[in-house]
Protein backbone atom coordinates (compact mmCIF):
# COMPACT_ATOMS: atom_id res chain seq x y z
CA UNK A 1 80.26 93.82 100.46
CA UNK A 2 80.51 95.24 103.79
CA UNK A 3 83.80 95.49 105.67
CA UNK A 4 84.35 96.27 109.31
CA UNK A 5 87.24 98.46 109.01
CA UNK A 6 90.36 99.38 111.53
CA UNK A 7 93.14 101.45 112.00
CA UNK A 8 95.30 101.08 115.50
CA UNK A 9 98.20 102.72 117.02
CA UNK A 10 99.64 100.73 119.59
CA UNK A 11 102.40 102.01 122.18
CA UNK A 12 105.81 100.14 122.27
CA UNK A 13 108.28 101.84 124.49
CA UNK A 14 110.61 98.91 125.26
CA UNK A 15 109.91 96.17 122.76
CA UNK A 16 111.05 93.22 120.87
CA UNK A 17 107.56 92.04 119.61
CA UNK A 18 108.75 90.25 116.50
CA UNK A 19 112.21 88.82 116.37
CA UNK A 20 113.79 87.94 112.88
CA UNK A 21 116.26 85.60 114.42
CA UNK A 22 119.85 85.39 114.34
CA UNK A 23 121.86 86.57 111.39
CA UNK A 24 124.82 83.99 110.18
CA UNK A 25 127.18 87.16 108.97
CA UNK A 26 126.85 88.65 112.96
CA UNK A 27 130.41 88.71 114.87
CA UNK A 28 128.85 86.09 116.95
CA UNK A 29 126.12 83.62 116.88
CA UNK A 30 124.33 84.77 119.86
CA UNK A 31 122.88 88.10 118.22
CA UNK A 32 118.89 88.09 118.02
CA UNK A 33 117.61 91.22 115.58
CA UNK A 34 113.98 92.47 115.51
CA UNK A 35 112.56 92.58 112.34
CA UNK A 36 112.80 95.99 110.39
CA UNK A 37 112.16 97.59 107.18
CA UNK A 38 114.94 99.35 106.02
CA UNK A 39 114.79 102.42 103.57
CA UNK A 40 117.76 103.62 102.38
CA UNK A 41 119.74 104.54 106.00
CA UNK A 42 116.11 104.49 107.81
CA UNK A 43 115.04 101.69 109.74
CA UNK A 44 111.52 101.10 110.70
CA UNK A 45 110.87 97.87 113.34
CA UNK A 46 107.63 95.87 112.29
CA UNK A 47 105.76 93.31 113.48
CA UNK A 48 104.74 90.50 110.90
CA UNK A 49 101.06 90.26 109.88
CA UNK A 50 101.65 86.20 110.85
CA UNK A 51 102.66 87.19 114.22
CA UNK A 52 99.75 90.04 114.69
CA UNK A 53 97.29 87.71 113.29
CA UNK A 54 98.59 84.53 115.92
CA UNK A 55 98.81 87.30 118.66
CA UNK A 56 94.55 87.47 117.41
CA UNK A 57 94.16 83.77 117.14
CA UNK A 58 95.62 82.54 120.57
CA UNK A 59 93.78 86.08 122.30
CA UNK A 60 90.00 84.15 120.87
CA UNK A 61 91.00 81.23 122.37
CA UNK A 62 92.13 81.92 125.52
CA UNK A 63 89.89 85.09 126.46
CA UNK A 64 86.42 83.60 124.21
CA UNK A 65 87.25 79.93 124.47
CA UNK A 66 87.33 79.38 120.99
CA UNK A 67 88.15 76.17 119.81
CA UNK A 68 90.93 76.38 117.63
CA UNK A 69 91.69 73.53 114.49
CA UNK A 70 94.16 71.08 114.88
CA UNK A 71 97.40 71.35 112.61
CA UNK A 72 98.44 68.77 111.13
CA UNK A 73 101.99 68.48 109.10
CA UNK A 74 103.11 65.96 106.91
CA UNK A 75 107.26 66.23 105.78
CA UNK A 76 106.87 69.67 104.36
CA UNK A 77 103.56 71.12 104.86
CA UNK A 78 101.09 71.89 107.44
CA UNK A 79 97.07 72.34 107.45
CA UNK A 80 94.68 72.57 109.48
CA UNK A 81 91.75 70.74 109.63
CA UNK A 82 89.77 73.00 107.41
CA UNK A 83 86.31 72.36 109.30
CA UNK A 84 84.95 76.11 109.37
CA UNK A 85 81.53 74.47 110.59
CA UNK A 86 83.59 73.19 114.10
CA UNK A 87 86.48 75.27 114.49
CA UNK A 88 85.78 79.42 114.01
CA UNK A 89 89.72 79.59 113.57
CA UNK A 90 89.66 77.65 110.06
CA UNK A 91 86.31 80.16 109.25
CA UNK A 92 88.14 83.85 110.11
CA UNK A 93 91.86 82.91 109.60
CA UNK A 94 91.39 80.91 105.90
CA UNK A 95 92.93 77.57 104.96
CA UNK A 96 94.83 75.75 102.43
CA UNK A 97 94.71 72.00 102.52
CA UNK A 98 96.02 70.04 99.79
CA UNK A 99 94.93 66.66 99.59
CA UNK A 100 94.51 63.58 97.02
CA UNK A 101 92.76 60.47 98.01
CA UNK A 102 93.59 58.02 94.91
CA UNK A 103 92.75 60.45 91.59
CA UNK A 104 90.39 62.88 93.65
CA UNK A 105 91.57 65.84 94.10
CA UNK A 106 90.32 67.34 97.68
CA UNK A 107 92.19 70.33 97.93
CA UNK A 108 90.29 72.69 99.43
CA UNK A 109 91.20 76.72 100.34
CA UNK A 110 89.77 79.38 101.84
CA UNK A 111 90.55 83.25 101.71
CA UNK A 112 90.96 84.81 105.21
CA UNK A 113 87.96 87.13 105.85
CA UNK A 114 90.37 88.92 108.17
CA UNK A 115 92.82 90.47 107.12
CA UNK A 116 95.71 92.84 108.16
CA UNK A 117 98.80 94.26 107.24
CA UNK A 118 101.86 94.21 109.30
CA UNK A 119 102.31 96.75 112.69
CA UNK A 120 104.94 99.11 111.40
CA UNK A 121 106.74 101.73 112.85
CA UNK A 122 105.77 105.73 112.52
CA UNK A 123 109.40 106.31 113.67
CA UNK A 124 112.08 105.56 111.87
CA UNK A 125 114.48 104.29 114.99
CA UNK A 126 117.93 102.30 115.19
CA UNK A 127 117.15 99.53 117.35
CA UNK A 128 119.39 99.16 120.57
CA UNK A 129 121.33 95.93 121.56
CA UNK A 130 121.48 94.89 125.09
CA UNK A 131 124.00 93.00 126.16
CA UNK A 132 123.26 89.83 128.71
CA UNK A 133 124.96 87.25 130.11
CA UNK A 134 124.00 83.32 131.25
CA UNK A 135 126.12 82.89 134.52
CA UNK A 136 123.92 80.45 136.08
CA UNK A 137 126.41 77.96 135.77
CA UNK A 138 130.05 76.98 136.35
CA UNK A 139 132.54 78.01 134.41
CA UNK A 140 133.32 80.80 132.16
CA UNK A 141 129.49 83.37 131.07
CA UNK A 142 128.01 82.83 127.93
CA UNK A 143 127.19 86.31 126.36
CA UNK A 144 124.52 87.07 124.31
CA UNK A 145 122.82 90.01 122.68
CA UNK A 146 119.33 91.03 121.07
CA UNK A 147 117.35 94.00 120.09
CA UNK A 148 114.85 96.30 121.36
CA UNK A 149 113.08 99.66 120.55
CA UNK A 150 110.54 102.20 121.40
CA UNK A 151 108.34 103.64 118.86
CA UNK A 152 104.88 103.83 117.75
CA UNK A 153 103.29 100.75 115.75
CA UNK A 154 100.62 101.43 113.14
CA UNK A 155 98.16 99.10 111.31
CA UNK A 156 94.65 98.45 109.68
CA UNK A 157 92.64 95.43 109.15
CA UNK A 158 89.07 94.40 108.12
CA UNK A 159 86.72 91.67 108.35
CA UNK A 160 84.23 90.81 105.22
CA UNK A 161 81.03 90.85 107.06
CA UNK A 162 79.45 89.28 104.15
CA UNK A 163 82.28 85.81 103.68
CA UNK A 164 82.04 85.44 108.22
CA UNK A 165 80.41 81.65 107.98
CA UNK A 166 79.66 81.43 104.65
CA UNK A 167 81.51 78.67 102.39
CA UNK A 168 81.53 77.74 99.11
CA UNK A 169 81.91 74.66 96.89
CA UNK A 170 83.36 76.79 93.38
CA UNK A 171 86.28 75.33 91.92
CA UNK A 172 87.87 79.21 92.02
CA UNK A 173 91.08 79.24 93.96
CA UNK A 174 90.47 80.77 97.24
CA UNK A 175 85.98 79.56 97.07
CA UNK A 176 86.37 76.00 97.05
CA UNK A 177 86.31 76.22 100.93
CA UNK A 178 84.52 72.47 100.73
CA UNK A 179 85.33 69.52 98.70
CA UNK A 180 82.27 67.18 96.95
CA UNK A 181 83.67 64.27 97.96
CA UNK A 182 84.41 65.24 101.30
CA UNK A 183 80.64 65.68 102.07
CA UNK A 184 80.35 62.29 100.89
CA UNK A 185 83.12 60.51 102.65
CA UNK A 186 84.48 62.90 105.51
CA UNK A 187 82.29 61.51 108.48
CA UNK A 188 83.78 64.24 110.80
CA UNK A 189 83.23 67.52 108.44
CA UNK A 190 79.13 65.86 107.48
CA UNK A 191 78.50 65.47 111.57
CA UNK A 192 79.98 69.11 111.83
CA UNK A 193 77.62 70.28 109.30
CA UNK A 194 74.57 68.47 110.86
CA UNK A 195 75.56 69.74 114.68
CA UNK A 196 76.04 73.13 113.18
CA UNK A 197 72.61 74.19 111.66
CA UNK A 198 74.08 75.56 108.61
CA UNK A 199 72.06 75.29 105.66
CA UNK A 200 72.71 74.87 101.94
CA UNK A 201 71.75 77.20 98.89
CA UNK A 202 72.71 75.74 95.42
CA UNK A 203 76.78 76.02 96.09
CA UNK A 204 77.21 78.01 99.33
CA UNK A 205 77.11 76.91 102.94
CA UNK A 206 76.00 79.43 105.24
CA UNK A 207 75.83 79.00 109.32
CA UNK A 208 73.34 80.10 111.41
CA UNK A 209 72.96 84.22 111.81
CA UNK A 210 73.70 83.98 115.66
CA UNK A 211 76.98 81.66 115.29
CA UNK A 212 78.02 84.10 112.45
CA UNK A 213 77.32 87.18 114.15
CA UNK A 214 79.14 85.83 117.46
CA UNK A 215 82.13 84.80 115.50
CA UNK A 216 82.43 88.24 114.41
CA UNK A 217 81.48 90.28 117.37
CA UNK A 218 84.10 88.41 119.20
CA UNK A 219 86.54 88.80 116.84
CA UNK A 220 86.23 92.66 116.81
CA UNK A 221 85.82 92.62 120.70
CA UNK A 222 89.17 90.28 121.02
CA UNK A 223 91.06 93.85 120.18
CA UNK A 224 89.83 95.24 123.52
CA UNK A 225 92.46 92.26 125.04
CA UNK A 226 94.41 91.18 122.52
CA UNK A 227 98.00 90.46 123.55
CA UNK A 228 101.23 88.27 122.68
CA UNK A 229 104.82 89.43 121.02
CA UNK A 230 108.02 88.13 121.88
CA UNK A 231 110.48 88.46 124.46
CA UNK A 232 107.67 89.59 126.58
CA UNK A 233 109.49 87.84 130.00
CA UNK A 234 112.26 90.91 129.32
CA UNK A 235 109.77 93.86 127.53
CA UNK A 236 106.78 93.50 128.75
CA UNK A 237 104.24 95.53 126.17
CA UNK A 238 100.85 96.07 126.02
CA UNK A 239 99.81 95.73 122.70
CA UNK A 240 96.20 96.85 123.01
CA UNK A 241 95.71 99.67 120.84
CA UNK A 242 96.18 103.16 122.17
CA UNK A 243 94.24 104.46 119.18
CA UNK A 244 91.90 102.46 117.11
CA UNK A 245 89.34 104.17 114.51
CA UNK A 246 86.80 101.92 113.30
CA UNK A 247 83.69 101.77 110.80
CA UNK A 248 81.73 99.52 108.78
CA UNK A 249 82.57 100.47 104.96
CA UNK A 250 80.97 99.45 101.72
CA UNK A 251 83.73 97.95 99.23
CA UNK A 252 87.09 96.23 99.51
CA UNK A 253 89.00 99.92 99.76
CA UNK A 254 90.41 100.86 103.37
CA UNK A 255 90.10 104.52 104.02
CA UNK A 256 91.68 104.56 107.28
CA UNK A 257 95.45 104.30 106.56
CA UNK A 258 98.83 105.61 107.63
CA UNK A 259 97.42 108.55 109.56
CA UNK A 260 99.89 108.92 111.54
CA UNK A 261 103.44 110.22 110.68
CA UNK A 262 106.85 111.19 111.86
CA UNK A 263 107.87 114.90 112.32
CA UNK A 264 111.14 116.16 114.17
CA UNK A 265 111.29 112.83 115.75
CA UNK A 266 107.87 112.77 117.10
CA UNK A 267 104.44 110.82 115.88
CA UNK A 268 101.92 113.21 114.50
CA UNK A 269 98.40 112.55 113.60
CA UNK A 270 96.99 113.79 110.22
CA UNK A 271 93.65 115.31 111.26
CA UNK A 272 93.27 117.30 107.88
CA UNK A 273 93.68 113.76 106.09
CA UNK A 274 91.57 112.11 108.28
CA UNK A 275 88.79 115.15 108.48
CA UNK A 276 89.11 115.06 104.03
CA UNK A 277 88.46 111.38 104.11
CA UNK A 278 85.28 111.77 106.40
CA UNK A 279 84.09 114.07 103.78
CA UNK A 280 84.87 112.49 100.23
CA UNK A 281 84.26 108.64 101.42
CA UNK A 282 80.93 109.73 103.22
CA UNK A 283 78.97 108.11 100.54
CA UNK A 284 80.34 104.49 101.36
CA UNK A 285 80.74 104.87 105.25
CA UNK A 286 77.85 102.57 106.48
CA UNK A 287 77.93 103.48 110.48
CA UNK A 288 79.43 106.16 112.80
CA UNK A 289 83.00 106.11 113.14
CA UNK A 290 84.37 105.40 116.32
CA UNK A 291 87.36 106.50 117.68
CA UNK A 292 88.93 105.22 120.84
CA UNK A 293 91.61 106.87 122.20
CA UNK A 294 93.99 106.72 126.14
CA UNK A 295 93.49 109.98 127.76
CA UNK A 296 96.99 111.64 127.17
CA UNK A 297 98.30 109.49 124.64
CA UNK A 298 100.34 111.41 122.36
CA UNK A 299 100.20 114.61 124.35
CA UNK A 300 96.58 114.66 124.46
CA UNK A 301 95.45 112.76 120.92
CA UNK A 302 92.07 112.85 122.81
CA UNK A 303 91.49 116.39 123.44
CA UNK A 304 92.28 117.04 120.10
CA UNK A 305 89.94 114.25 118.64
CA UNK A 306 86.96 116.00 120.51
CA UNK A 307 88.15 119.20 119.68
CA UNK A 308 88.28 118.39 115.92
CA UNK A 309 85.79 115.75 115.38
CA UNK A 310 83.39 116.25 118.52
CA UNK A 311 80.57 118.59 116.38
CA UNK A 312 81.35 116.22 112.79
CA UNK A 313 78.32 115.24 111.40
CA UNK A 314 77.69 113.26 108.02
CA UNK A 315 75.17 114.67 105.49
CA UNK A 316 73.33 111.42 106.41
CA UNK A 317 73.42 112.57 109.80
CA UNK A 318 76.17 109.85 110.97
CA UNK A 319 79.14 111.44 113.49
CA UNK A 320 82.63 110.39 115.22
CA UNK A 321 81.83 108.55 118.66
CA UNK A 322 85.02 109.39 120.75
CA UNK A 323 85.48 107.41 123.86
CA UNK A 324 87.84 105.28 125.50
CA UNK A 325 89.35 102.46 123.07
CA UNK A 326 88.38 99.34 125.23
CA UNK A 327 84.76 101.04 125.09
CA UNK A 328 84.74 102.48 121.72
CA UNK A 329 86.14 98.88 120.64
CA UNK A 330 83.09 97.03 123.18
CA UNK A 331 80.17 99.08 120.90
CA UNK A 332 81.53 98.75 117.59
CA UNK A 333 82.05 95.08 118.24
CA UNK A 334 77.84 95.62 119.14
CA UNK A 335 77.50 96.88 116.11
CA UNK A 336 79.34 94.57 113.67
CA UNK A 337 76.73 91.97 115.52
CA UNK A 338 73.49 93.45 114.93
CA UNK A 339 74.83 94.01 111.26
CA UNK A 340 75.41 90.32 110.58
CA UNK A 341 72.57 88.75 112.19
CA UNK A 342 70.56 90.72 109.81
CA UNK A 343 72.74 89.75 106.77
């Protein structure tokens, strides 16, 4: 198993990126709160994996044209089309469509390759409410409030190199990605299969190396541009990463996590943690790391990086590539294709 690992700090001075809504206990009804992890009298805003991974989804298809699946919804549920062979979307993000026709069951599901965790805050921070008014109109204003913050947003994610266009046909929750009797009556998902090249062995599906390796290179490369969040018309944030490490690991483990921390107020990075897990998770570190990092962010993070990290070698001979993160992001992305198209 090889997993193209992440870690991102992303700058959000002013920002509302993930609302929770209004609360029915507020004073008054027009009160919109960010959502926030609260622990004990600390407060920490966060941004939803959901929301991160739609910010992702909508950033392929409007930047790489990807054709996204079609959702359907019935009274209480919605699916997608679960067609990984047409639509990348239903291949990367996973599925769950459940589904009887007569006393066949055709439920089918499919475990995300990608995944994430939520963008939480290094700071802990008490959110400020801005007050606003609608006065547009005659008559008396209608007030309203909501949130906002400024902090520093950290995250990780990886993508399975190995499960990126492959599907299978178990009956294990999360590997029966394809139905049997879909591939006998579903005259959409058989075409799909034809017009896609892929290929059968025994009980696995597997696509073509190039359309697997451009799925994801472009999902890695989608970081470079990524952007979404709420109440963007009032906070406009970038939501690129300021900071993203990045490696291809062997195993399910993520090394690269919460390196970054709050001290006196202020975001820190842990270069002795990060430097210690160079060193003891060498063994399983398939590529160079790469670190991209904005000039000056954080009161020069990327001085320091090439200060700490620009002589690091592997015993293998492997070292930290520091660079920009758009550019850093643009040859890892490289990278994670060349690996797959020689899976």
């Amino acid at each position: 198993m090889l997993m193209a690992t992440g870690y991102i700090l992303v700058d959000a001075p002013h920002s509302a990126l993930n609302n929770a809504g209004t609360d029915a206990s507020e004073r008054t009804e027009n009160i919109v709160r960010v959502k926030a992890i609260r622990k004990g009298r600390e407060i920490y805003p966060y941004v939803s994996a959901q929301a991160w991974r739609l910010w992702w989804r909508v950033t392929l298809k409007e930047i790489f044209n990807w054709e996204l699946s079609p959702v359907e919804r019935t009274e209480k549920i919605a699916f997608t089309k679960a067609n990984p062979f047409k639509y990348p979307d239903d291949d990367i993000f996973g599925y769950m469509r459940a589904e009887k026709e007569g006393r066949v069951d055709r439920t089918v599901t499919r475990v995300s390759p990608l995944k994430c965790s939520p963008l939480v805050s290094v700071l802990s921070v008490e959110p400020v409410q801005d007050y606003g008014v609608m006065a547009r109109h005659e008559g008396d204003p209608v007030p309203y409030e909501h949130e906002f913050y400024s902090t520093i947003l950290q995250g990780i994610f990886s993508l399975d190199l190995s499960r990126v266009g492959v599907f299978y046909l178990k009956g294990q929750a999360g590997f029966r990605n394809i139905s049997e009797s879909a591939l006998k009556t579903d005259e959409e998902l058989i075409e799909s299969i034809k017009a896609s090249g892929a290929r059968r062995l025994d009980d696995v599906y597997i696509l073509p190396s190039d359309i697997r390796s451009k799925r994801a290179k472009e999902i890695i490369l989608s970081l470079a541009y990524i952007f979404g969040g709420a109440k963007q018309t009032q906070h406009l944030t970038d939501v690129t990463p300021r900071l993203i490490i990045m490696a291809i690991v062997e195993g399910g483990n993520h090394p690269f996590m919460n390196l970054a921390y709050e001290n006196n107020g202020k975001v820190e990075f842990n270069y002795r943690g990060f430097k210690q897990i160079l060193i003891d998770y060498g063994d399983i570190i398939r590529s160079d790391v790469y670190v991209g990092v904005m000039p000056g962010f954080l009161n020069g993070l990327d001085s320091v990086f090439v200060g700490e990290f620009g002589e690091f070698k592997f015993a293998n001979g492997r070292m930290v590539k520091i660079s920009s993160p758009k550019k850093s992001v643009e040859e890892f992305a490289g990278l994670v294709g060349e690996v797959v198209n020689n899976m």
